[in-house]
N, C-alpha and C. Protein backbone atom coordinates (compact mmCIF):
# COMPACT_ATOMS: atom_id res chain seq x y z
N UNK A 1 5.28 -13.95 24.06
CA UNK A 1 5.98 -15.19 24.25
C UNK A 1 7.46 -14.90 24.00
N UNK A 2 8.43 -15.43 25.16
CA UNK A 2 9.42 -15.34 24.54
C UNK A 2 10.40 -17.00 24.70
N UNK A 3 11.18 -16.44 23.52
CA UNK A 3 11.94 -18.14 23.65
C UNK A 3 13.49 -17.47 23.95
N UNK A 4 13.84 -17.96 25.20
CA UNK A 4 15.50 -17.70 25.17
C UNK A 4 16.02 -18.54 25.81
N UNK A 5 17.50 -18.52 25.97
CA UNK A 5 18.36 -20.02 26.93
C UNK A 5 18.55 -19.41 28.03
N UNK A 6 18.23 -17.96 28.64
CA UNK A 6 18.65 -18.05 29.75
C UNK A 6 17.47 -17.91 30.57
N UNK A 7 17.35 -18.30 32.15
CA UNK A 7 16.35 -18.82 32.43
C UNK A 7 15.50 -17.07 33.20
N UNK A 8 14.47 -17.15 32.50
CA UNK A 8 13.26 -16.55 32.85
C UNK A 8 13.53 -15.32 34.37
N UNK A 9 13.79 -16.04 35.11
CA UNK A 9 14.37 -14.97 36.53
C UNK A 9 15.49 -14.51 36.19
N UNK A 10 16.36 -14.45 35.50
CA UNK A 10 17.45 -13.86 35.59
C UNK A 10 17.17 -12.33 34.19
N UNK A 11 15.72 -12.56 33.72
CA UNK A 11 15.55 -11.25 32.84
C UNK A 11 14.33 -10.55 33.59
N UNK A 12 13.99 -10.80 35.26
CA UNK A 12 13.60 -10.09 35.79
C UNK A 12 11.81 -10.35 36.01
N UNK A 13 11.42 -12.13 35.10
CA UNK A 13 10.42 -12.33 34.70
C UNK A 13 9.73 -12.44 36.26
N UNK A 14 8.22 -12.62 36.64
CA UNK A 14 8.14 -13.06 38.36
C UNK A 14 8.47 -14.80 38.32
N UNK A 15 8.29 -15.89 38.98
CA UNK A 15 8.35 -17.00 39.17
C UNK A 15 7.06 -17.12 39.92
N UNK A 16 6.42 -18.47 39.62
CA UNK A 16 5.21 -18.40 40.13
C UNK A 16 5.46 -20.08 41.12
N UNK A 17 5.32 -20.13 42.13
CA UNK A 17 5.19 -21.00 42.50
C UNK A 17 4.18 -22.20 42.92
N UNK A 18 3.68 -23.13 44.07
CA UNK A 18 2.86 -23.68 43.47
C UNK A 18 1.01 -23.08 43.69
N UNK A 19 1.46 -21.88 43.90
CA UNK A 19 0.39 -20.94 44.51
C UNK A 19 -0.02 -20.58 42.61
N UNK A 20 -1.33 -20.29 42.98
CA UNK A 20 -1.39 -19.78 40.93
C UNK A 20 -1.80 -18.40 41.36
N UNK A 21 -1.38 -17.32 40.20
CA UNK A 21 -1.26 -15.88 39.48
C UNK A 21 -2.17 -15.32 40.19
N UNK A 22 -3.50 -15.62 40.30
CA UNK A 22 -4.93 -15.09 41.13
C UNK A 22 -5.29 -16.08 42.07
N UNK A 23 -6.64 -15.20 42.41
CA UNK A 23 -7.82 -16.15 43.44
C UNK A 23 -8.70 -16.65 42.78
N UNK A 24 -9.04 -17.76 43.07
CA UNK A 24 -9.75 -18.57 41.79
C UNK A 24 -11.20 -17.72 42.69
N UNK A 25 -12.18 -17.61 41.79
CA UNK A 25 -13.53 -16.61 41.97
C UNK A 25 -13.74 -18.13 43.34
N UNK A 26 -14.74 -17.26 43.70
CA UNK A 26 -15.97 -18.19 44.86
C UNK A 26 -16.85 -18.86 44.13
N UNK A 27 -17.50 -19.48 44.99
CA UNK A 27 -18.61 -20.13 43.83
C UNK A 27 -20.03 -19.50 43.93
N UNK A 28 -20.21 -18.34 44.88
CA UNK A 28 -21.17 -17.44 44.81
C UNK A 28 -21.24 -16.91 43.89
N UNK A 29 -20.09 -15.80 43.47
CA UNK A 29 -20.21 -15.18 41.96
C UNK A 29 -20.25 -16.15 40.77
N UNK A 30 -20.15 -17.09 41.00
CA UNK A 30 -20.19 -17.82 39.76
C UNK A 30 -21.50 -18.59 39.57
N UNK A 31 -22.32 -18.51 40.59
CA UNK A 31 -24.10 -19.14 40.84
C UNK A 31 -24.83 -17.98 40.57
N UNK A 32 -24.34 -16.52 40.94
CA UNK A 32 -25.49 -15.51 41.24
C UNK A 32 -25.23 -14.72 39.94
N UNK A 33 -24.12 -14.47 39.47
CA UNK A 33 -24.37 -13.34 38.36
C UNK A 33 -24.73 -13.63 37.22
N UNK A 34 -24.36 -14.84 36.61
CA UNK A 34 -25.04 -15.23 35.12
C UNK A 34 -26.49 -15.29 35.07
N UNK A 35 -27.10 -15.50 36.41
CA UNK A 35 -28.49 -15.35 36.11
C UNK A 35 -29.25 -14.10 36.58
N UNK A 36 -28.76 -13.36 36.96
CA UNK A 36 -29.32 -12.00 37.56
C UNK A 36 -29.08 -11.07 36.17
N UNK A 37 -28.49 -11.41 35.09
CA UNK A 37 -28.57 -10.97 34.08
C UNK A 37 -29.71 -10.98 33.08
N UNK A 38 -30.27 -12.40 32.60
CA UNK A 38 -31.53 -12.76 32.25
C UNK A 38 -32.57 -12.29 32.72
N UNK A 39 -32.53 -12.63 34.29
CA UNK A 39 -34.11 -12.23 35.03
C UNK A 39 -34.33 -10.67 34.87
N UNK A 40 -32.99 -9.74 34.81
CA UNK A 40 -32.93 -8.28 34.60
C UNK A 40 -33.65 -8.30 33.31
N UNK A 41 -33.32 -8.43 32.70
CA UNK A 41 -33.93 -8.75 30.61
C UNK A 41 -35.00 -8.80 30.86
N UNK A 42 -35.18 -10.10 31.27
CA UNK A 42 -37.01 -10.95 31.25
C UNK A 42 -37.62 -9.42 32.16
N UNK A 43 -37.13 -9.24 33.27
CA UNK A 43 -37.66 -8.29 34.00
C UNK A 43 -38.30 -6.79 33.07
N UNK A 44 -37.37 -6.36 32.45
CA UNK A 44 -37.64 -5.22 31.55
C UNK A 44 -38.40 -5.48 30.36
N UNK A 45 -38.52 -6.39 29.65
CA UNK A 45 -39.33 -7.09 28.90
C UNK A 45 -40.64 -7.00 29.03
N UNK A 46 -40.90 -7.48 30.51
CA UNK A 46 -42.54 -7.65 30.86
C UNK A 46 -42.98 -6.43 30.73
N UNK A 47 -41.65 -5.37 32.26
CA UNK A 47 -42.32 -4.32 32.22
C UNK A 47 -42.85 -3.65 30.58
N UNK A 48 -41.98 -3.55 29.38
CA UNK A 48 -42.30 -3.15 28.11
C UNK A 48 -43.21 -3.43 27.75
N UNK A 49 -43.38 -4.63 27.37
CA UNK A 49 -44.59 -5.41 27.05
C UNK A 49 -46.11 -4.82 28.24
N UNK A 50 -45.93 -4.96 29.09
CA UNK A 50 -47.47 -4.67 30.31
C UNK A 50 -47.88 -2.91 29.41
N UNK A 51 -46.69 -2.10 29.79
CA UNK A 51 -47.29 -0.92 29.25
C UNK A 51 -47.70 -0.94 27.64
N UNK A 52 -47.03 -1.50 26.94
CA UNK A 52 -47.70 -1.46 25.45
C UNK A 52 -48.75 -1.75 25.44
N UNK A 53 -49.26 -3.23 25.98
CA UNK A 53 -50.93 -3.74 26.13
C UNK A 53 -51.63 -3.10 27.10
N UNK A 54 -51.57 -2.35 28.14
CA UNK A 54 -52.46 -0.93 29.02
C UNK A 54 -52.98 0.03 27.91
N UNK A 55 -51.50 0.77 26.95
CA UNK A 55 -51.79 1.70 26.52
C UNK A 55 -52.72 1.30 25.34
N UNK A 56 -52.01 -0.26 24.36
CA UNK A 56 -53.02 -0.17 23.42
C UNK A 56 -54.53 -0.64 23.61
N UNK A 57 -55.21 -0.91 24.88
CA UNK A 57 -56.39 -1.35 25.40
C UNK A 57 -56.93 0.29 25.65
N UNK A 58 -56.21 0.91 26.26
CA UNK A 58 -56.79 1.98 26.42
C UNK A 58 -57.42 2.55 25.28
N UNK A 59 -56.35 3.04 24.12
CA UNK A 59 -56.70 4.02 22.95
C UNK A 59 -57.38 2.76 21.70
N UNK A 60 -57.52 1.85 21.84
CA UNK A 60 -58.34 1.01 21.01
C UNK A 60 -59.29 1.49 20.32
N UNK A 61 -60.41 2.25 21.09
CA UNK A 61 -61.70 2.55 20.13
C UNK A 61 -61.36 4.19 19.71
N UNK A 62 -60.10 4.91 20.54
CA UNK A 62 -60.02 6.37 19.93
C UNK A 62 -59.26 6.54 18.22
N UNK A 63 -59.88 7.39 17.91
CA UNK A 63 -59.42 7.69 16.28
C UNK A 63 -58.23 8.94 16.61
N UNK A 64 -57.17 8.51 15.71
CA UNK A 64 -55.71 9.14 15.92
C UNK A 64 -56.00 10.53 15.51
N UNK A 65 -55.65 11.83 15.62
CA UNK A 65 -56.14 13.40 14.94
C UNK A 65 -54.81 13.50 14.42
């Protein structure tokens, strides 16, 4: 932040007019990625979970050596 009296363009600052700094996002990325994050999770989850209950159904009645 700066505070001075002389005005902003004349120390080389940009001027922004009534256009703003960026592109405001689409509203695709803003529908599709917050949830493709979760379902990834939930996704890896199951898979974890499915193989733990295969494997421990399998070795259930075997005795560990």
């Amino acid at each position: 932040m700066y505070l001075t009296a002389v005005a902003p363009e004349k120390l080389g600052f940009p001027t922004f007019d009534s256009q703003p700094p960026f592109e405001e996002p689409s509203p695709v990325s803003q529908t599709k990625i917050p949830w493709g994050i979760p379902a990834g999770i939930a996704g890896i989850i199951a898979a974890v979970a499915g193989l733990w209950y295969f494997r421990a159904r399998r070795t259930k009645g075997k005795v560990k050596s």
